[in-house]
Protein backbone atom coordinates (compact mmCIF):
# COMPACT_ATOMS: atom_id res chain seq x y z
CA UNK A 1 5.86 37.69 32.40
CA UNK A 2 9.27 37.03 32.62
CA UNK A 3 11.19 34.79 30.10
CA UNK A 4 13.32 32.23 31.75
CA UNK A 5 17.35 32.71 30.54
CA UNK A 6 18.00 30.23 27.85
CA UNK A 7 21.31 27.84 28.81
CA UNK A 8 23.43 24.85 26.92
CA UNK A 9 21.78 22.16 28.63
CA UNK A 10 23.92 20.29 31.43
CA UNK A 11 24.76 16.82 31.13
CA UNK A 12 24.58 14.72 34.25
CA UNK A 13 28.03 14.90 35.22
CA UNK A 14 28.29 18.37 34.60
CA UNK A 15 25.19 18.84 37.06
CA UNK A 16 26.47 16.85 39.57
CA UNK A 17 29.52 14.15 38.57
CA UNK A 18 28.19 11.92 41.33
CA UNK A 19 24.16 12.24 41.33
CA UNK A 20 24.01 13.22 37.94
CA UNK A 21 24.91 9.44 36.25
CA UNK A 22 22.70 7.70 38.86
CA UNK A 23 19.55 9.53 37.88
CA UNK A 24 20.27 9.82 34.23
CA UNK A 25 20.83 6.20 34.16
CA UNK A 26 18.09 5.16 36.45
CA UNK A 27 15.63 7.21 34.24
CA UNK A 28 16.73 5.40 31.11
CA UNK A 29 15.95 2.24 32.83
CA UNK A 30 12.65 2.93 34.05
CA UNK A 31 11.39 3.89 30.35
CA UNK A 32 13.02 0.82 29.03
CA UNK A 33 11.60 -1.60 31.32
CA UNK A 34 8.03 -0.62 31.11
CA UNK A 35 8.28 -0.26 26.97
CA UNK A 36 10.10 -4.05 26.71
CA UNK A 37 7.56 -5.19 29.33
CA UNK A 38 4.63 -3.55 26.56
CA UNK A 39 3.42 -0.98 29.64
CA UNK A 40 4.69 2.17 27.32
CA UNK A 41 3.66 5.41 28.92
CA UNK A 42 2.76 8.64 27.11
CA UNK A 43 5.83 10.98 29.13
CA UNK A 44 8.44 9.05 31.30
CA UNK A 45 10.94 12.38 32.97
CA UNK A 46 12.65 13.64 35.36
CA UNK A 47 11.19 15.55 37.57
CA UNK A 48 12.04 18.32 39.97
CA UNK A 49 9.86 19.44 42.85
CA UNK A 50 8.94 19.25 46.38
CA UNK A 51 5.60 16.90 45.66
CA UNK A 52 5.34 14.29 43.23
CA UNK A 53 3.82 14.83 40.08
CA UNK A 54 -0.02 15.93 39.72
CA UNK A 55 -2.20 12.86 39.67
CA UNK A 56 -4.74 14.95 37.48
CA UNK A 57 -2.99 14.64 33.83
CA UNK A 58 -1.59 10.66 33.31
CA UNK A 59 -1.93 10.41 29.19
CA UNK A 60 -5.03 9.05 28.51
CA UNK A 61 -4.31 7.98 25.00
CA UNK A 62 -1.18 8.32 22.72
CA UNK A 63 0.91 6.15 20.76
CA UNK A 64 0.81 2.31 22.01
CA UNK A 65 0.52 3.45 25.95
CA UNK A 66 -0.85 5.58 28.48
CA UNK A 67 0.40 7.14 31.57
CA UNK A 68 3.33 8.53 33.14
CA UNK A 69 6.44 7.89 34.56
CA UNK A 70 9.25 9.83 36.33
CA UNK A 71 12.33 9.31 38.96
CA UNK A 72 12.74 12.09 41.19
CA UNK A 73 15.46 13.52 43.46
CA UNK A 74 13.45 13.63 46.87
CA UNK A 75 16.47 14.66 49.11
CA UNK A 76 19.78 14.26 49.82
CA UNK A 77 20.89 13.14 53.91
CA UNK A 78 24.86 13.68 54.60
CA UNK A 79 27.40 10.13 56.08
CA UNK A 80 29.57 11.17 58.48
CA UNK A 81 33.14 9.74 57.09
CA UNK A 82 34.54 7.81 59.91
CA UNK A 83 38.10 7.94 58.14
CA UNK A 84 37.43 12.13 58.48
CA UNK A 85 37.05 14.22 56.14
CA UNK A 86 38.15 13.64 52.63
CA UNK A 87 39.37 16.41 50.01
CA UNK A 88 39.07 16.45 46.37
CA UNK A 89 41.84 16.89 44.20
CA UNK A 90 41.55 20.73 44.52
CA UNK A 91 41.60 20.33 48.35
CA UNK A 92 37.51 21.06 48.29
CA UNK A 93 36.03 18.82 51.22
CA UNK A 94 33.72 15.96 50.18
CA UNK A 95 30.86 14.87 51.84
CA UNK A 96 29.23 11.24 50.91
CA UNK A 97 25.44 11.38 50.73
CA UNK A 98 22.07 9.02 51.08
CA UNK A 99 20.02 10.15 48.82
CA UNK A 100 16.28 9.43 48.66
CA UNK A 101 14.97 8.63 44.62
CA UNK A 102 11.22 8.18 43.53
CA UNK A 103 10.34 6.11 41.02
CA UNK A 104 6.50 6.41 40.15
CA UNK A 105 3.98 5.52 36.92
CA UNK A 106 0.61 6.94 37.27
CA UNK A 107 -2.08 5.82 34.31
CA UNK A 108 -5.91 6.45 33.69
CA UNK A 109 -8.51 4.74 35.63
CA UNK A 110 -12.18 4.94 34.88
CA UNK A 111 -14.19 6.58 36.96
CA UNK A 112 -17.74 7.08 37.60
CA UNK A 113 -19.84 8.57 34.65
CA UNK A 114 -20.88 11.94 34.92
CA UNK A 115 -24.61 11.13 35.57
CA UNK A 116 -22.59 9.91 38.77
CA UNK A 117 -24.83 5.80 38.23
CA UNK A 118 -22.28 4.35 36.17
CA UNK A 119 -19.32 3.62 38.76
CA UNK A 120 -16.36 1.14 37.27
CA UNK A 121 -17.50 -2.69 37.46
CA UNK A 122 -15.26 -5.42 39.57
CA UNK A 123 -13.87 -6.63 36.29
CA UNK A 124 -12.97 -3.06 35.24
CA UNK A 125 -11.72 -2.66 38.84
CA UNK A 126 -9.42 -6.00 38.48
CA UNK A 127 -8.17 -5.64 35.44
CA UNK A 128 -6.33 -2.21 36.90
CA UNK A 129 -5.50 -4.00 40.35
CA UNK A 130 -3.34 -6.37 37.96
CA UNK A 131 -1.59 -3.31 35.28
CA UNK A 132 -1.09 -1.76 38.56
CA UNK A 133 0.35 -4.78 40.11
CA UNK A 134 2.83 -5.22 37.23
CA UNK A 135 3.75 -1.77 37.44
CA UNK A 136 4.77 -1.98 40.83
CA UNK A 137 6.91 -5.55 39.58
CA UNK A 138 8.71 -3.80 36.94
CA UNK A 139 9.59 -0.74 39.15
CA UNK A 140 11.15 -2.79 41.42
CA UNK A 141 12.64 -4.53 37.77
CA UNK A 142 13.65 -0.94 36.67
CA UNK A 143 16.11 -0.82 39.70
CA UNK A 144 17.24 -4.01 40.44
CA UNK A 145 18.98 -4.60 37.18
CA UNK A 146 19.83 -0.88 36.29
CA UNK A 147 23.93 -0.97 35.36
CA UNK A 148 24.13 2.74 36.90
CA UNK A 149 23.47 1.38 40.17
CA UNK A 150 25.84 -0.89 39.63
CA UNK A 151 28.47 0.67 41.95
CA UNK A 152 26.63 2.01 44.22
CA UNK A 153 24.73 1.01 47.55
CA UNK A 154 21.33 0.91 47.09
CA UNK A 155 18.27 0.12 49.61
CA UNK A 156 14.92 -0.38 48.72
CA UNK A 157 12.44 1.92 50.46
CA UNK A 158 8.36 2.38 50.53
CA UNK A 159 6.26 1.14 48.08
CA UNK A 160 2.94 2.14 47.80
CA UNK A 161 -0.45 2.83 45.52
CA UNK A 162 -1.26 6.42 44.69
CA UNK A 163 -4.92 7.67 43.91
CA UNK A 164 -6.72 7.17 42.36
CA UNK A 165 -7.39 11.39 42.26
CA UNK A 166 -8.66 12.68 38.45
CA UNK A 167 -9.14 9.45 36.79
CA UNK A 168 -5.21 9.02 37.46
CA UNK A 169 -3.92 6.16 39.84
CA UNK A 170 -0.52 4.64 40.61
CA UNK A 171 1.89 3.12 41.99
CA UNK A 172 4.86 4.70 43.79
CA UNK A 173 8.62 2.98 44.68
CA UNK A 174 11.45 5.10 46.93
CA UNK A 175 14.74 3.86 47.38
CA UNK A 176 17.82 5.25 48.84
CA UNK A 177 21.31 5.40 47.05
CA UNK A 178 24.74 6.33 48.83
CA UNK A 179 26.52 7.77 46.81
């Protein structure tokens, strides 16, 4: 198997000076806002790929929370420039962008037993509808007073439950940033 090439990591501006600061800073947020809020998840990243993350592993059990969080790049759709097209200082075109963010926190549910007779009771039931409830509040928290969106336009998308698959369920926030 091959051994990926080791690299300084980027920093955000280095990675992209415009996206990069956005989603750094929007991460950073979303942790914060679920610890001060005392909904702590076990991993809250970044995360790269085409699907959202798998709803099979959310963190059962570690220190003072459970669950995880990410934001995620979804894509990015190009604005036509009515003024034309702008150059950069080296004369390099520049092309503003919506792009699409996730913001998600997925956490453990119970599930039936495995002699398949013991299925989750109402309360059990309601007392998830209302964690995930409050997830889906500070989310929407998480972005609304996050100082790297700041400058930036930003438009509230979807929001929506996820799962329950694996004894993992969620809830799941898009927006969309010009930037």
């Amino acid at each position: 198997m091959t051994q990926p090439v080791e690299h300084e990591p980027l920093l955000p501006p280095d990675a992209d000076p415009l996206l990069g600061p956005i989603l750094s800073g929007l991460h950073a947020c979303l942790c914060a806002t679920l610890t001060a809020a005392e909904r702590p998840v076990c991993s809250c990243c970044l995360t790269w790929g085409e699907r959202l993350p798998a709803l099979d592993w959310c963190g059962c059990d570690c220190d003072g929370g459970h669950g995880q969080a990410w934001v995620r790049w979804i894509r990015r759709d190009p604005v036509a420039d009515l003024a034309g097209n702008r150059r950069t200082s080296r004369g390099c075109l520049s092309w503003r962008g919506r792009h699409v963010i996730e913001l998600g926190v997925t956490r453990c549910v119970a599930v039936t037993a495995p002699d398949g007779q013991s299925a989750p009771d109402c309360q059990q039931r309601a007392a998830e509808f209302w964690g995930f409830l409050a997830d889906a509040r500070l989310l929407r928290e998480a972005v609304a007073c996050c100082s790297a969106l700041q400058d930036v336009t930003v438009e509230p998308d979807t929001e929506r439950p996820l799962g329950p698959q694996g004894g993992c369920a969620g809830v799941l926030l898009t927006i969309t940033v010009e930037a």
